[in-house]
Protein backbone atom coordinates (compact mmCIF):
# COMPACT_ATOMS: atom_id res chain seq x y z
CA UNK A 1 30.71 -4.53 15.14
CA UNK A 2 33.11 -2.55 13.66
CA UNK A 3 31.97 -3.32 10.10
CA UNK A 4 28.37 -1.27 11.75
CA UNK A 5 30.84 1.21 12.81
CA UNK A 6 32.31 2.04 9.66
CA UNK A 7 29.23 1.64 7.29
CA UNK A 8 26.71 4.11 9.59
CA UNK A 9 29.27 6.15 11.53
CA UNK A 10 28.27 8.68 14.07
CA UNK A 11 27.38 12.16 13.45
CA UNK A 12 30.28 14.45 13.58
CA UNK A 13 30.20 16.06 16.86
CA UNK A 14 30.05 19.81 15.89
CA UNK A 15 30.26 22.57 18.27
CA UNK A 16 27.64 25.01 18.68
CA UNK A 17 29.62 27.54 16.65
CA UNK A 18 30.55 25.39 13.83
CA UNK A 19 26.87 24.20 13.48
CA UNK A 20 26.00 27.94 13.31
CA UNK A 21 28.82 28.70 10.29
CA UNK A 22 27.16 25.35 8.48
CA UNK A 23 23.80 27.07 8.71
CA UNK A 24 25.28 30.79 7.72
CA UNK A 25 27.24 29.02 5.16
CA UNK A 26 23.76 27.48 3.32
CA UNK A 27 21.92 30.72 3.65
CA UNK A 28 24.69 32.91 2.20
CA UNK A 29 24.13 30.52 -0.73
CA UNK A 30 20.25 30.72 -1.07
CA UNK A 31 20.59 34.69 -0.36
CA UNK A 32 23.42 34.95 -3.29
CA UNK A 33 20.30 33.13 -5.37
CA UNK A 34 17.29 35.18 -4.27
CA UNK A 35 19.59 38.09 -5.40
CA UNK A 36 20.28 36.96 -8.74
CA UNK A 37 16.45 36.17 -8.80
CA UNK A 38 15.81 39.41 -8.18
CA UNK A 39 18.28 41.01 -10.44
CA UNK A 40 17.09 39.55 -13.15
CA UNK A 41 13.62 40.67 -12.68
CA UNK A 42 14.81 44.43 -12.34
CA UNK A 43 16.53 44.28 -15.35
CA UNK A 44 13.69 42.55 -17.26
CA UNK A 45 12.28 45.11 -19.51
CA UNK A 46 8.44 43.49 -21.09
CA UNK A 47 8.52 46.77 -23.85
CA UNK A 48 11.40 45.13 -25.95
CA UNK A 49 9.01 41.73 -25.89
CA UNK A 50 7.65 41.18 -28.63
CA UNK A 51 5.14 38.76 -29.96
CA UNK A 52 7.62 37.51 -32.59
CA UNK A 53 10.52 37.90 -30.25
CA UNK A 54 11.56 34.08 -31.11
CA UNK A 55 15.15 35.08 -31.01
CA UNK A 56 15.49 37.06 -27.93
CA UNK A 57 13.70 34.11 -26.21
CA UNK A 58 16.01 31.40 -27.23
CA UNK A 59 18.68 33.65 -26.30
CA UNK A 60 17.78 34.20 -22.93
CA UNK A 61 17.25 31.10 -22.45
CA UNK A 62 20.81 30.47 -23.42
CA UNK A 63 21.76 33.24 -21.00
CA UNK A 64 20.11 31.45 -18.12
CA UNK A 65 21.74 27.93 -19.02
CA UNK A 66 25.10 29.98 -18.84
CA UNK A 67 24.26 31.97 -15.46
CA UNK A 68 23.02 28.92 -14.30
CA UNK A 69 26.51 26.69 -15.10
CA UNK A 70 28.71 29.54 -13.74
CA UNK A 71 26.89 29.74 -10.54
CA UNK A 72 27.03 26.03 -9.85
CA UNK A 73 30.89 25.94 -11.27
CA UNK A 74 31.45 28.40 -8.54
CA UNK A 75 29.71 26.96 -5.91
CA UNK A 76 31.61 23.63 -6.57
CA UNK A 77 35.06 25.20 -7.00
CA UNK A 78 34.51 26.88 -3.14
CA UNK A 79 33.23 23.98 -1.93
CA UNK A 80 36.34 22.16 -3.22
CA UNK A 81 38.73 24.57 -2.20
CA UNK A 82 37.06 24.66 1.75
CA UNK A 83 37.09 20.60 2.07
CA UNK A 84 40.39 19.71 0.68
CA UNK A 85 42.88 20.25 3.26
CA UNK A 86 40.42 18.90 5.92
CA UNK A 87 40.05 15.72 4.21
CA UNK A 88 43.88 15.54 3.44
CA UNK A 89 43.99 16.07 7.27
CA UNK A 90 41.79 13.15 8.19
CA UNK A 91 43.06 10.73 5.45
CA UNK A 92 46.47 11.01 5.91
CA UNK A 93 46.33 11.86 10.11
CA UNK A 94 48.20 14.77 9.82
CA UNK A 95 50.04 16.08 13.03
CA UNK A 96 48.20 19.31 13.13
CA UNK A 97 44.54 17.90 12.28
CA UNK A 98 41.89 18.92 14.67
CA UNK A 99 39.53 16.61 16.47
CA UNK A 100 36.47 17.14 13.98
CA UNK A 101 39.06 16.48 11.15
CA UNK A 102 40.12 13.17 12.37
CA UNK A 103 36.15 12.59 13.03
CA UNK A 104 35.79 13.01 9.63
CA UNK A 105 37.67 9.70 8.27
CA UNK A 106 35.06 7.44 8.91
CA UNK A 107 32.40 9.89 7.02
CA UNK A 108 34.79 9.85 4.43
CA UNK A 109 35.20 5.84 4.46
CA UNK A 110 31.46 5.16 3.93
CA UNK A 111 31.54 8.01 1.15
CA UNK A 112 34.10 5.22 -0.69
CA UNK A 113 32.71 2.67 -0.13
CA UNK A 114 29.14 4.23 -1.16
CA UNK A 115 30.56 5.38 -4.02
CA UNK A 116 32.17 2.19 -5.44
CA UNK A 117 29.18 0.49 -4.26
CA UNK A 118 26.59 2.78 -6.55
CA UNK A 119 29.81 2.25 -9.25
CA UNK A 120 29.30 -1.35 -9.01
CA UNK A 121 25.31 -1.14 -9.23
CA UNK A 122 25.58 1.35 -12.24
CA UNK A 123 27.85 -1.26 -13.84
CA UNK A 124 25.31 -4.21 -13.42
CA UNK A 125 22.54 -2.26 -14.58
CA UNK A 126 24.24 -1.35 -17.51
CA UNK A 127 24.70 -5.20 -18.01
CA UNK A 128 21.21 -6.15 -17.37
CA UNK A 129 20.13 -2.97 -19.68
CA UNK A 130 21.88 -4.21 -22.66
CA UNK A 131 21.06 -8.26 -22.03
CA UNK A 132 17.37 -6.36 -22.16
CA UNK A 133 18.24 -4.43 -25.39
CA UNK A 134 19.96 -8.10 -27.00
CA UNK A 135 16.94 -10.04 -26.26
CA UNK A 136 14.56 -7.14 -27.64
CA UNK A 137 16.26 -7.56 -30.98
CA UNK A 138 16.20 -10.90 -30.28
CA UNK A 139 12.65 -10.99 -30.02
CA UNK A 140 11.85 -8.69 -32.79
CA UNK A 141 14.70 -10.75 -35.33
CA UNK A 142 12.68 -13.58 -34.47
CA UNK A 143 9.01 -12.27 -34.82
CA UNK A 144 9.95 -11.08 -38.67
CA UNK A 145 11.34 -14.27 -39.32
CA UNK A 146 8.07 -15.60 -38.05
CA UNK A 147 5.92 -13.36 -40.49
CA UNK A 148 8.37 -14.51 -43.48
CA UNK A 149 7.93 -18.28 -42.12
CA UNK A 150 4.15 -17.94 -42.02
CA UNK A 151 3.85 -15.91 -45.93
CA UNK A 152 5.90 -18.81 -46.61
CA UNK A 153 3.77 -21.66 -45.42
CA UNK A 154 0.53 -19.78 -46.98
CA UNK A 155 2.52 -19.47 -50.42
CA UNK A 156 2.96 -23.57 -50.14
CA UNK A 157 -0.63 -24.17 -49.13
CA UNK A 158 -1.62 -21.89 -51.96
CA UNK A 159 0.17 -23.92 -54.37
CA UNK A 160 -0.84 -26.99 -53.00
CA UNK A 161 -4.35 -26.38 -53.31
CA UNK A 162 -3.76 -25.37 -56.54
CA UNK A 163 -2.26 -28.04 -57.82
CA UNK A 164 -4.46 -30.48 -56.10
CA UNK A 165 -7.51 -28.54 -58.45
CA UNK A 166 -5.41 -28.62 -61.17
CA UNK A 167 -4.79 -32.45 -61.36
CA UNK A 168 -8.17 -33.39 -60.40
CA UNK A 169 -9.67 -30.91 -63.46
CA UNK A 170 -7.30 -32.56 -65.64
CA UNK A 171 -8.56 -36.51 -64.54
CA UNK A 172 -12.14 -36.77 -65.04
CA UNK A 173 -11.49 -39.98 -63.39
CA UNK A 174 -10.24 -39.14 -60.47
CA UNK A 175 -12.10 -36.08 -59.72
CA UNK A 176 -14.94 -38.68 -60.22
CA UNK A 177 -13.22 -40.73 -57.70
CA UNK A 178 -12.48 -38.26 -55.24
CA UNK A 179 -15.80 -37.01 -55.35
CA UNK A 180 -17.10 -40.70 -54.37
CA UNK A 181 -14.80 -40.98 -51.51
CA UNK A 182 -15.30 -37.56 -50.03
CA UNK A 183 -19.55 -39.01 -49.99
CA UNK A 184 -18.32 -42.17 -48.43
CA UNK A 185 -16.53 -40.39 -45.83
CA UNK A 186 -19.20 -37.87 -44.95
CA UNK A 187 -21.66 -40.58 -44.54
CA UNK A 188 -18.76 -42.25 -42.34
CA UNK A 189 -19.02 -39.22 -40.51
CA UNK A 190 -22.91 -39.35 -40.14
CA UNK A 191 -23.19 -43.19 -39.12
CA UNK A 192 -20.23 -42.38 -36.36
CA UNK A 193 -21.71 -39.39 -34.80
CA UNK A 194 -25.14 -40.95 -34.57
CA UNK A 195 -23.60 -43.97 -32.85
CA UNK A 196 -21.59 -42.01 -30.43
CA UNK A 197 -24.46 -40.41 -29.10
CA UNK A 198 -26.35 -43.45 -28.69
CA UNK A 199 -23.37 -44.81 -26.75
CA UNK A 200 -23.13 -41.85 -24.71
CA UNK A 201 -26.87 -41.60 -23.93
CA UNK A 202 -26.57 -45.48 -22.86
CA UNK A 203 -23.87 -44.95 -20.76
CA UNK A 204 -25.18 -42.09 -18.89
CA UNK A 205 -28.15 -43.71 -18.46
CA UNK A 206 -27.36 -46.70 -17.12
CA UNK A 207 -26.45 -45.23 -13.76
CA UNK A 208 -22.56 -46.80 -13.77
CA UNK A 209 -20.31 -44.56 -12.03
CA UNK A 210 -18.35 -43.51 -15.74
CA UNK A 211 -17.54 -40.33 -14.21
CA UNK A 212 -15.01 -42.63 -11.95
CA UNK A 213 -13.69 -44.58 -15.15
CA UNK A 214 -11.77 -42.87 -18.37
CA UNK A 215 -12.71 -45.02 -20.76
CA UNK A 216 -16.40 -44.60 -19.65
CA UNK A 217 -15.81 -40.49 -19.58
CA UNK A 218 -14.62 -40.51 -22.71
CA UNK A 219 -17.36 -41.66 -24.22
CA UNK A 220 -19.79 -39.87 -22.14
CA UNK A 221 -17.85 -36.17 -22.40
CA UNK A 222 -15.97 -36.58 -25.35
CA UNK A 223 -16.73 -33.61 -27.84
CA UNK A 224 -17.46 -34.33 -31.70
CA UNK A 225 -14.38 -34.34 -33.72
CA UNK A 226 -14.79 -34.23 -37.49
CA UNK A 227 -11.63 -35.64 -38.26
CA UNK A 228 -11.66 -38.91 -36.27
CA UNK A 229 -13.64 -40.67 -39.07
């Protein structure tokens, strides 16, 4: 119960009047904005525009990532300066803390323990970002290595195939021969595919249940294969 206690502690019970400075506090901030806003606008002057004003662009631009880091430097270095010695307060239990500074060390606990918590995720992610990145190279190390394997293997069959035509142009007698068996075998081929079909028409017509045995299927379903003969 007190693990609950310290991961979603209460809200801070703030007084009417402290609520109030809070609120003040965040609209002194968006005023101090709106007035910059509208400073800046005054002082814009469209006459010294130009069309090829490339220059005086980029360097207002630079201008407003300045204004824009000094303004939220500020805002940080006040907000700093206000929190400190409360926090010190409510850390250390100082002797002349108020109530709403000691109610602010468990806010301050789950603010740890958030924090090393998100430092712990960022750390994993990192991990699992570079694991990602290793087996991406991985993947691409081994998908050129596949390309050069494959150019490889076509090279070889190349060769093969060329060698093959070469020896068979220089044997009369054995391109002869080869030529006889490659007849033989296509014939082969003819006689087998004629008597698999009569086979299969037999056995689907003799009204056995060869749906029920492999053997039987096989014979019935099996497609024509060129190279079995």
């Amino acid at each position: 119960m007190a693990d609950e206690i310290t991961e979603t502690p209460a809200p801070l019970p703030l007084s009417g009047d402290e609520k109030r400075i809070l609120e003040l506090h965040d609209r002194l901030q968006q005023l101090q904005l709106e007035i910059a806003l509208l400073t800046s606008q005054k002082n814009y002057d469209p006459s010294t525009t130009t069309s090829s004003a490339n220059g005086s662009i980029e360097e207002a631009q630079r201008a407003l990532l300045d204004s824009r880091s000094r303004y939220e430097l500020r805002n940080q270095v006040v907000e700093s300066v206000v929190v400190t010695n409360p926090i010190l307060q409510a850390v250390h239990n100082g002797t002349k803390a108020s109530p709403i500074e000691r109610d602010l060390l468990p806010v301050l606990e789950q603010r740890d323990q958030s924090s090393s918590t998100l430092s712990q995720q960022s750390t994993e992610l990192r991990a699992l970002l570079d694991q990602i990145t290793e087996v991406e190279s991985q993947n691409l190390r081994l998908g050129r290595e596949n390309v050069a394997l494959a150019s490889r293997l076509l090279d070889l069959a190349e060769q093969t195939n060329r060698s093959k035509a070469e020896a068979v142009s220089m044997d009369p007698e054995r391109a002869a021969e080869i030529a006889r068996l490659e007849d033989q075998v296509k014939l082969g081929r003819q006689r087998w595919r004629v008597l698999k079909g009569t086979a299969s028409a037999v056995v689907a017509g003799s009204g056995v249940d060869w749906a029920r045995d492999p053997e039987l299927r096989d014979i019935v379903l099996d497609p024509e294969d060129e190279d079995q003969v």
